[in-house]
Protein backbone atom coordinates (compact mmCIF):
# COMPACT_ATOMS: atom_id res chain seq x y z
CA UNK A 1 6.91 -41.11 39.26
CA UNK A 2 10.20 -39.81 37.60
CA UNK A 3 12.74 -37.72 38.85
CA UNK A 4 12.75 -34.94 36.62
CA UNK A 5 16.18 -33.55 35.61
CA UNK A 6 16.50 -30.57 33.38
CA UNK A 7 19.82 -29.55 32.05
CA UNK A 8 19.86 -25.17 30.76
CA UNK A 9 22.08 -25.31 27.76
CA UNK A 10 23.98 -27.30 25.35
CA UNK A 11 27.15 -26.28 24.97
CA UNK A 12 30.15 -27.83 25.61
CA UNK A 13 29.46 -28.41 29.85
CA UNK A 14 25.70 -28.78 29.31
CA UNK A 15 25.70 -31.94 26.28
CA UNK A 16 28.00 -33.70 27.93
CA UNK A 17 26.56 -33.94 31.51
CA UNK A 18 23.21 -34.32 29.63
CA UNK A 19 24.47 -37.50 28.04
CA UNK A 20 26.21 -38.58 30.93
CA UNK A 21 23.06 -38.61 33.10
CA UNK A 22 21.50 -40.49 30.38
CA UNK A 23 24.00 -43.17 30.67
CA UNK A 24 24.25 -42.98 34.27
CA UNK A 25 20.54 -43.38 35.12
CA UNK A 26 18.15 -46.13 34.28
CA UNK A 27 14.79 -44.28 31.72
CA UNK A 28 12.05 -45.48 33.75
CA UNK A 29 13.31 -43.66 36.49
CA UNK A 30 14.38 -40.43 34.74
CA UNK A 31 13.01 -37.95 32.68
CA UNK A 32 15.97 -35.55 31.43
CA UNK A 33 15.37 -32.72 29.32
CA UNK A 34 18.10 -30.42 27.76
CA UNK A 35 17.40 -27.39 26.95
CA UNK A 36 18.86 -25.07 24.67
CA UNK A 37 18.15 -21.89 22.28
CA UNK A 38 19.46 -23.51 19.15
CA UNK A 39 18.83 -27.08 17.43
CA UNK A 40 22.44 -27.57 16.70
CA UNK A 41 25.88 -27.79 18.93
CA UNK A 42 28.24 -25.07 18.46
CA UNK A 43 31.56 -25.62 18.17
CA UNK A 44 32.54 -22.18 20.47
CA UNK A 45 35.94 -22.88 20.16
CA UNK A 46 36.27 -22.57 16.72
CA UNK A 47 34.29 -19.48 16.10
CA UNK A 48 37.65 -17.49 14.88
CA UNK A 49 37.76 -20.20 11.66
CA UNK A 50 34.03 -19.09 11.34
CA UNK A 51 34.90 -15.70 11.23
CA UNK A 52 37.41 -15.96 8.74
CA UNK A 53 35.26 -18.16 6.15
CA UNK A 54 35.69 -21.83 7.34
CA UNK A 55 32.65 -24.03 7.24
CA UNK A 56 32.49 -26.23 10.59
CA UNK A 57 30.23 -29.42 10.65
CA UNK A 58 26.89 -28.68 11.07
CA UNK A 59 25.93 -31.29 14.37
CA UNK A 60 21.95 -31.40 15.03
CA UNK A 61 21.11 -32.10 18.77
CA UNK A 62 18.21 -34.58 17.27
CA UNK A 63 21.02 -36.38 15.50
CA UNK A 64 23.31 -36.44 18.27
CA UNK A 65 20.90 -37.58 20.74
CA UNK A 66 18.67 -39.91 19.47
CA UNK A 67 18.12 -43.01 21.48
CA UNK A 68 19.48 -41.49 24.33
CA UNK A 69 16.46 -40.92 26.00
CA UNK A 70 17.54 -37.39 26.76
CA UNK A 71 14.45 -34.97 25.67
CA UNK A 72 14.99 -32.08 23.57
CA UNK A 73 13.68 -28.72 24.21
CA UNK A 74 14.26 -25.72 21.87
CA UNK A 75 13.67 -22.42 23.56
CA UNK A 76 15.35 -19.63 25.09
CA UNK A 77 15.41 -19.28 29.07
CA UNK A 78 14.42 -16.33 30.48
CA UNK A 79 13.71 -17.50 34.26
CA UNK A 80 14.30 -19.63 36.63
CA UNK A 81 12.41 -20.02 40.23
CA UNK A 82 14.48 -22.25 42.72
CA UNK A 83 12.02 -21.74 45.01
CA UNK A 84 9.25 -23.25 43.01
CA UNK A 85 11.67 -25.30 40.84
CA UNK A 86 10.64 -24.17 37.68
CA UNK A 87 12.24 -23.01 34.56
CA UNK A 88 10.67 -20.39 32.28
CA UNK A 89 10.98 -20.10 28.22
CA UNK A 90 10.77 -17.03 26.15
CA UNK A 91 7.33 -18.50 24.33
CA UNK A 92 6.31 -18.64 28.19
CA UNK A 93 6.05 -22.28 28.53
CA UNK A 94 7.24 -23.47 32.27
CA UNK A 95 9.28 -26.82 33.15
CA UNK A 96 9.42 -28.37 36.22
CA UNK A 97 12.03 -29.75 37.89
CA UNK A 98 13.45 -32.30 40.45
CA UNK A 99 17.25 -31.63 39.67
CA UNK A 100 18.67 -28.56 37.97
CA UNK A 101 21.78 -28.87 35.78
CA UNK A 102 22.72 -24.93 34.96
CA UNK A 103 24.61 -24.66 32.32
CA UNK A 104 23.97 -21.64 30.47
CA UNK A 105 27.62 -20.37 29.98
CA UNK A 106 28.30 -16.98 29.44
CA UNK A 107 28.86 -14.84 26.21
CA UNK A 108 31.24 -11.22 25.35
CA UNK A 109 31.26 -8.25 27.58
CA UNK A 110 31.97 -4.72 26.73
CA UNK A 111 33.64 -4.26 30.21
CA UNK A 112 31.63 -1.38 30.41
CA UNK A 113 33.99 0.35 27.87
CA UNK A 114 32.10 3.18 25.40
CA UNK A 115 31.29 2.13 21.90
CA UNK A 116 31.81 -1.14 22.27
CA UNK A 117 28.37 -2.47 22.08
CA UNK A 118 28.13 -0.53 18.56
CA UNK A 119 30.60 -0.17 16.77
CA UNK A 120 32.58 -3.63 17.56
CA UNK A 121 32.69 -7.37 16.25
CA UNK A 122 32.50 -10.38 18.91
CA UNK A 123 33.21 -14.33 18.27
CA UNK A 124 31.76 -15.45 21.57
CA UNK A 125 28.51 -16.51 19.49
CA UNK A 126 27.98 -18.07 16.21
CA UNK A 127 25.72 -15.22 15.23
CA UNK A 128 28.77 -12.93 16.57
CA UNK A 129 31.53 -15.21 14.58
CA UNK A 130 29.05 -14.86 11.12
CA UNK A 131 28.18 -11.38 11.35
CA UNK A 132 32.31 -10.87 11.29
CA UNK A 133 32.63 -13.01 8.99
CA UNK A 134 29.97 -10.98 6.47
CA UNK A 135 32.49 -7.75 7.57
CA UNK A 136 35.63 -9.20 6.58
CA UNK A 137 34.65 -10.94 3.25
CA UNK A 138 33.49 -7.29 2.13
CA UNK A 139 37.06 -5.43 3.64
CA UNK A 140 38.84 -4.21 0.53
CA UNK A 141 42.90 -5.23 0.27
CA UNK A 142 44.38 -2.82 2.75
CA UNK A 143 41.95 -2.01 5.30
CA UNK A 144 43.15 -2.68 9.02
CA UNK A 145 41.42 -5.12 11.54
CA UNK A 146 41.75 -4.45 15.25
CA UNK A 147 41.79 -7.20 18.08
CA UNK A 148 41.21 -6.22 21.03
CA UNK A 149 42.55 -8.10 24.01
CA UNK A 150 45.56 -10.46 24.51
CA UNK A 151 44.26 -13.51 26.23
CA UNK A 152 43.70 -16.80 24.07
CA UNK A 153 40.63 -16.07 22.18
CA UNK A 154 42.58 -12.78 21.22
CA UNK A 155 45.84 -14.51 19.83
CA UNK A 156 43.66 -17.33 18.15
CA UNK A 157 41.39 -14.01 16.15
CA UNK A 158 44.23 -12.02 15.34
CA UNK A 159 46.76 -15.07 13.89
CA UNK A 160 43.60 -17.05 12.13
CA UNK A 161 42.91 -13.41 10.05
CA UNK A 162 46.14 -12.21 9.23
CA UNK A 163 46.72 -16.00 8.05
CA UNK A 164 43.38 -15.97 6.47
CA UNK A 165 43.59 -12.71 4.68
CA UNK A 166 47.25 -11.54 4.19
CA UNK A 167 46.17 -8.24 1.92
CA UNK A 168 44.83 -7.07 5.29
CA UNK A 169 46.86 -4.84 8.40
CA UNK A 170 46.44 -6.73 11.19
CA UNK A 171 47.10 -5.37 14.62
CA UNK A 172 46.61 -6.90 18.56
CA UNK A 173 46.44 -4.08 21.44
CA UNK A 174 46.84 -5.65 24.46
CA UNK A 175 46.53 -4.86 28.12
CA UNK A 176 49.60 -6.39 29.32
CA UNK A 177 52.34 -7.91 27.45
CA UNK A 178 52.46 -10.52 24.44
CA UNK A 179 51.30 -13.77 26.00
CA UNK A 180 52.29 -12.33 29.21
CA UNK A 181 51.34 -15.78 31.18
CA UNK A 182 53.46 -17.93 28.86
CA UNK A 183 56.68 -19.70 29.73
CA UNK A 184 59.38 -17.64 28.11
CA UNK A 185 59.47 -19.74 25.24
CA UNK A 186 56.11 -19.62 24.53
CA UNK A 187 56.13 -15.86 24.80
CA UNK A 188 59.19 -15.82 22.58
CA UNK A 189 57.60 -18.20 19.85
CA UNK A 190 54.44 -16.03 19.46
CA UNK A 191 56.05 -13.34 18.83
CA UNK A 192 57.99 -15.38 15.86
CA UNK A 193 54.66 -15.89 14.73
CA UNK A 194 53.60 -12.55 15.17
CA UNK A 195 56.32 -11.11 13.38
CA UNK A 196 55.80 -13.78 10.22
CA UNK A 197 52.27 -12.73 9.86
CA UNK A 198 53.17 -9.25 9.95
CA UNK A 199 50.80 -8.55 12.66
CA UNK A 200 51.02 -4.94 14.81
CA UNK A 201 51.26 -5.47 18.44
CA UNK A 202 50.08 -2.55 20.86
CA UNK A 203 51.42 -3.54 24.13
CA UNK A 204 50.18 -2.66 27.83
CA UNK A 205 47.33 0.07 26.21
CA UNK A 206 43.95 -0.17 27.73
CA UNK A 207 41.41 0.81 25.65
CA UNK A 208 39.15 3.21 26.54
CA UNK A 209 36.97 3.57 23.78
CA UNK A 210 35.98 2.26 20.28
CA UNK A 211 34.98 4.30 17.88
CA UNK A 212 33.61 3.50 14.23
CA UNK A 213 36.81 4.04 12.32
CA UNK A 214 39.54 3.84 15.76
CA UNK A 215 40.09 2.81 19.24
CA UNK A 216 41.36 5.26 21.69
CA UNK A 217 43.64 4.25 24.49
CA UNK A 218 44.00 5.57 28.08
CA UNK A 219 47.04 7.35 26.73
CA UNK A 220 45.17 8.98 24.27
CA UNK A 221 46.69 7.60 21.35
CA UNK A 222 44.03 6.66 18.52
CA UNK A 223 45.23 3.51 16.58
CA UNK A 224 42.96 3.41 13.13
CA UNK A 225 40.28 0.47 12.77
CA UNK A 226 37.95 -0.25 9.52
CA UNK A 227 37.30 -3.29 11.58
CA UNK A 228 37.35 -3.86 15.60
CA UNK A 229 37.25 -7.28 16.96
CA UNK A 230 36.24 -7.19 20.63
CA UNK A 231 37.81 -10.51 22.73
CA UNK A 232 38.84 -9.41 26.38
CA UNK A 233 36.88 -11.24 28.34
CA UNK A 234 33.36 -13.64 28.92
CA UNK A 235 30.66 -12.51 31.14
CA UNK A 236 28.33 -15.25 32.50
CA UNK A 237 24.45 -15.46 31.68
CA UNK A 238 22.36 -13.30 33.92
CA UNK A 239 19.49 -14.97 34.63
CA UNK A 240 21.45 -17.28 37.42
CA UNK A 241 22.09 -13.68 39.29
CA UNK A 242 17.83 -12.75 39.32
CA UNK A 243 17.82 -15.91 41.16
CA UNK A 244 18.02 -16.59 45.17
CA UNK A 245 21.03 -18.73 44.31
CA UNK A 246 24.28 -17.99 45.79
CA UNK A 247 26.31 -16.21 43.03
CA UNK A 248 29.60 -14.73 43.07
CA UNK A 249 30.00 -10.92 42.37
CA UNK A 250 30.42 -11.73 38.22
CA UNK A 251 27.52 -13.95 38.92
CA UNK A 252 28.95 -17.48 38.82
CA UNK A 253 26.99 -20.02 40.94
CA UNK A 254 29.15 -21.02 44.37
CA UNK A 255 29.20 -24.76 44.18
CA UNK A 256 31.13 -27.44 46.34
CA UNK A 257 33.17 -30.04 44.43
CA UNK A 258 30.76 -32.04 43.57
CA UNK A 259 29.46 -28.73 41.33
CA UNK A 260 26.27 -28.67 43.49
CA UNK A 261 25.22 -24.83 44.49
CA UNK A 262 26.39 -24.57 48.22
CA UNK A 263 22.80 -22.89 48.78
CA UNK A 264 20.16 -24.86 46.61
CA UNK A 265 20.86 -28.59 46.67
CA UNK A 266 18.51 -29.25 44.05
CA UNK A 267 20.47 -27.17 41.55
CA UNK A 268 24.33 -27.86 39.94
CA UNK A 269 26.45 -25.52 38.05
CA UNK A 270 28.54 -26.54 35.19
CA UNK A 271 31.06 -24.84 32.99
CA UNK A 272 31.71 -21.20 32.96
CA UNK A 273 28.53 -20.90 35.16
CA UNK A 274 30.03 -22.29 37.93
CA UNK A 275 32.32 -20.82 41.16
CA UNK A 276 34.65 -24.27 41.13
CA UNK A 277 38.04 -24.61 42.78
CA UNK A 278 40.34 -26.05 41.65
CA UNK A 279 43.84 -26.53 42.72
CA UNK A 280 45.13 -24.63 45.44
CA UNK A 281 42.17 -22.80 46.02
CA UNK A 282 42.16 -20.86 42.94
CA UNK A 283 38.70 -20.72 40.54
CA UNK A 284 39.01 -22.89 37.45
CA UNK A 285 39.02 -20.68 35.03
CA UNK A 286 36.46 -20.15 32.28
CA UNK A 287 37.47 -22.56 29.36
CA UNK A 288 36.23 -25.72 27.49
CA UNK A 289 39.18 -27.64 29.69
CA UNK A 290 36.94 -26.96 32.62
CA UNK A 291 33.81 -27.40 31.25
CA UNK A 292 34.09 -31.38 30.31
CA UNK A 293 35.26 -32.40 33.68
CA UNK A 294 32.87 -29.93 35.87
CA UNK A 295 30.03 -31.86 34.02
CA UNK A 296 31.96 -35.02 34.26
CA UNK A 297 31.81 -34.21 38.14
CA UNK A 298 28.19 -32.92 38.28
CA UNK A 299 26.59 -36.16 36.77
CA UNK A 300 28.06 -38.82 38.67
CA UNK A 301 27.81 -36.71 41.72
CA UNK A 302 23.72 -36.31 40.94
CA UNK A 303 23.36 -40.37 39.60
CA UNK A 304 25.61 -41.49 43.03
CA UNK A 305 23.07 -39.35 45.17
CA UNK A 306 19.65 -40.71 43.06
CA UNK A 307 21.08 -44.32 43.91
CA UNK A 308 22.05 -44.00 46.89
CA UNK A 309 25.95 -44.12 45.83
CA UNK A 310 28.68 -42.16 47.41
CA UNK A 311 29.47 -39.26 45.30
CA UNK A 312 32.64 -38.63 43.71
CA UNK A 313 34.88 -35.97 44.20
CA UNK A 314 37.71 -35.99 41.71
CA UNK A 315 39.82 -32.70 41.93
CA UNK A 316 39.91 -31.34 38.46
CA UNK A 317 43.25 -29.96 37.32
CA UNK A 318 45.01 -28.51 34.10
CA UNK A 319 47.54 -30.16 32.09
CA UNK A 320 48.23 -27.37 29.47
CA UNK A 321 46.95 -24.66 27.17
CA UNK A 322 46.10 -25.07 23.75
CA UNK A 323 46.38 -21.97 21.22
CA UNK A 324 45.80 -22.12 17.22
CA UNK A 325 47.92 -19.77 15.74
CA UNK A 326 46.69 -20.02 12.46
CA UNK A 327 46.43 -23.50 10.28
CA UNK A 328 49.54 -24.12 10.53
CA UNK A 329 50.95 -22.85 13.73
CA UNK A 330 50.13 -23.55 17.36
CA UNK A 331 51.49 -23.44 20.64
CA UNK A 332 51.21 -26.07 23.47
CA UNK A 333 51.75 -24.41 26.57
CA UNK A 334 52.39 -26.92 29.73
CA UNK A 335 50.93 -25.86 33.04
CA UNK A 336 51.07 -26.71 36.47
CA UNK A 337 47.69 -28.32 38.57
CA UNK A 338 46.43 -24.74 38.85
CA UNK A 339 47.10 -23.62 35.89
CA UNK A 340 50.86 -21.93 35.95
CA UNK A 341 53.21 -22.01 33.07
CA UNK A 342 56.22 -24.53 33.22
CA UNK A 343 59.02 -24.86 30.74
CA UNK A 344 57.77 -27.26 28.65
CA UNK A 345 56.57 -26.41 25.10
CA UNK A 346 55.06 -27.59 21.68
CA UNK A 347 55.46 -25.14 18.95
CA UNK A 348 54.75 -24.91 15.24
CA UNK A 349 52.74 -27.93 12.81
CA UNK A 350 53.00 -30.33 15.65
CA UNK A 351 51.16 -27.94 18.05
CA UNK A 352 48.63 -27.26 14.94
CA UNK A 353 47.88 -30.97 14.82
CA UNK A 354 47.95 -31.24 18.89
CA UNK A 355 45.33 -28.58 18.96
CA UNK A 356 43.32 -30.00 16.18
CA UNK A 357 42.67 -33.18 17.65
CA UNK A 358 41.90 -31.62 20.67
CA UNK A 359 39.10 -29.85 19.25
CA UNK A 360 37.99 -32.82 17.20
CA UNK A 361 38.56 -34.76 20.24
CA UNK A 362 35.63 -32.48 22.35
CA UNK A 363 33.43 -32.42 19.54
CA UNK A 364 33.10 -36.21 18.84
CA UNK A 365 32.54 -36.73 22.49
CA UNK A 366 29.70 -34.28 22.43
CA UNK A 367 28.24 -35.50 19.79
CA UNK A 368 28.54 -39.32 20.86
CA UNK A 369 26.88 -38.51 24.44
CA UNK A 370 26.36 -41.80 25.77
CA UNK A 371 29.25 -43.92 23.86
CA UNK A 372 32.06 -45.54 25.65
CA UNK A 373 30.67 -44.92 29.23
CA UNK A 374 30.28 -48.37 31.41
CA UNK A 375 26.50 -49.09 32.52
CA UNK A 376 25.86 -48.05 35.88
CA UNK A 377 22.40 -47.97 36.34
CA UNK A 378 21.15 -48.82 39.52
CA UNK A 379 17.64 -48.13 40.67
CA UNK A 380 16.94 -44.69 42.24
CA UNK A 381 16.86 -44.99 46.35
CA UNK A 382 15.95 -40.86 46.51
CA UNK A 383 12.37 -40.13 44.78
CA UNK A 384 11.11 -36.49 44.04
CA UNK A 385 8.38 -35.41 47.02
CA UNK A 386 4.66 -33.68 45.46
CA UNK A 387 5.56 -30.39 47.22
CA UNK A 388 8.97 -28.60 49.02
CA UNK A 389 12.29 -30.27 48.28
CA UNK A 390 12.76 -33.80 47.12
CA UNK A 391 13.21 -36.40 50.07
CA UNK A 392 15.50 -39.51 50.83
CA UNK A 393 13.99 -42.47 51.17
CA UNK A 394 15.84 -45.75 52.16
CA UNK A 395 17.64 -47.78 49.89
């Protein structure tokens, strides 16, 4: 009998533990399904060149995975019972499962914030990034575009349009200050950049409200908006929070460091669906640079327990920030282990090409999923029981 592992979504966190299990784990002794809404892998961290007209490279999951032995399953989750270990699809088919891989990421929030939900633009999605990019292409020379929100996904919208379409006003309001958690130099060169695209910066103004042709700040002031781009934050899928799992109170599964749920040890959490620490006890944050290694973590950890390995337990740590500012701009920002800024910089074409590769860099690895990895597939020692939780049995 097969164990049956089923990984919830193929993003960036979800493909790659997918293939890594597939590598990891011999076929007669695994059936692993991945599951995801759409046939294709997005590229999420490219959605702002979507939005502004770039075509990205279409990458079909069929493609991708083919002689992998991974299983594909198009559908869109709506459920899932840890109790009964079974996950539930919109066109109310059910899946059983031995071992759970969540990965189901998360996607924009309104922050609770009026008119945001109807009268604003998102690039969390593809559909999001598209429907943006329909708004833009029919802007007229003149019109003003809105960002809203100063972290990274922020700076990347704002610099990519103003680049993109130079007839158009521009303008960034953000909570805090300009790249607030850069180095100094960092904060110094994006405003450089700023200034060069001629882009508007609204500084420590919370918005309290967007309306169809505005947003409206706490202080009052209205700042005019044919076009509002809403980027301050991610919110993580809900269905993990309808569950008995152990959730957080955004509704990120608590795992250990091995990424399996510190309640159900049947289930892991991957990605920006996971409560992982990181250095010095701080959360790794949500972000494709935690995503990789999380799953990284999560399938050896699962293939080590099936075969009666010792897990791993690698502490997962930052290096730096990327940020596209543009084509031909970028910024490298160097951090500490948990995630501080440091002196160090890359600025301008150099940091363009730097970022670039990174993003080619996590794309090619998703889409090889199984490539490069050494063999390790050992027999399983830990088979899946008829009823309750799965059971050890000696190696």
């Amino acid at each position: 009998m097969q164990h049956r592992i089923i990984v919830l979504g193929a993003g960036y966190a979800g493909a790659i533990a997918a293939g890594r299990l597939a590598k990891r784990l011999r076929r007669e002794d695994v059936a692993i399904t991945l599951v995801n809404a759409e046939p294709d892998f997005v590229e999420r961290v490219r959605m702002h060149q979507l939005a502004v007209g770039q075509d990205l490279r279409p990458r079909p999951f069929r493609e991708m995975f083919a002689g992998t032995g991974v299983r594909l399953e198009q559908g869109r989750v709506t459920g899932v019972d840890v109790v009964r270990r079974t996950v539930t699809l919109a066109d109310a088919a059910e899946l059983g499962y031995d071992t759970l891989v969540y990965a189901l990421g998360s996607g924009w929030s309104t922050q609770g914030v009026p008119g945001v939900a109807e009268h604003a633009h998102e690039i969390a999605s593809r559909p999001g990034a598209l429907r943006l990019r329909e708004r833009l292409a029919g802007l007229d020379a003149g019109r003003r575009v809105v960002v809203v929100g100063g972290g990274l996904t922020g700076l990347e919208a704002a610099t990519e349009i103003a680049e993109a379409r130079p007839d158009l006003g521009v303008a960034l309001v953000a909570r805090d200050g300009l790249g607030g958690w850069l180095s100094p130099g960092g904060r110094a060169h994006l405003r450089r950049v700023f200034g060069r695209l001629g882009i508007t910066v609204y500084e420590h103004a919370e918005v309290t409200g967007v309306e169809p042709d505005r947003v409206v700040t706490a202080a009052g002031d209205g700042i005019p908006a044919a076009v509002t781009v809403w980027t301050t934050g991610f919110a993580v899928h809900p269905i993990a929070r309808a569950t008995a799992l152990e959730v957080s109170e955004t509704g990120r599964i608590v795992v250990d460091r091995t990424m399996r749920s510190v309640s159900h040890p049947d289930v892991y959490a991957v990605g920006d669906a996971a409560l992982a620490m990181g250095p010095g006890g701080k959360p790794l944050r949500m972000s494709c640079a935690s995503g990789g290694p999380t799953a990284w973590q999560a399938a050896d950890a699962i293939a080590a327990r099936l075969t009666g390995g010792k897990p791993p337990k690698v502490l997962i740590r930052y290096f730096n920030q990327c940020v596209s500012l543009g084509r031909k701009e970028g910024l490298i920002q160097f951090v500490t282990a948990d995630d501080r800024a440091v002196r160090p910089i890359l600025t301008g074409r150099v940091a363009a090409v730097y970022k670039e590769l990174v993003c080619r860099g996590a794309a090619w690895a998703v889409a090889r999923p199984t490539l490069g990895l050494p063999a390790r597939r050992r027999p399983l020692t830990r088979r899946p029981a008829t009823t309750g939780s799965p059971v050890e049995t000696p190696a």
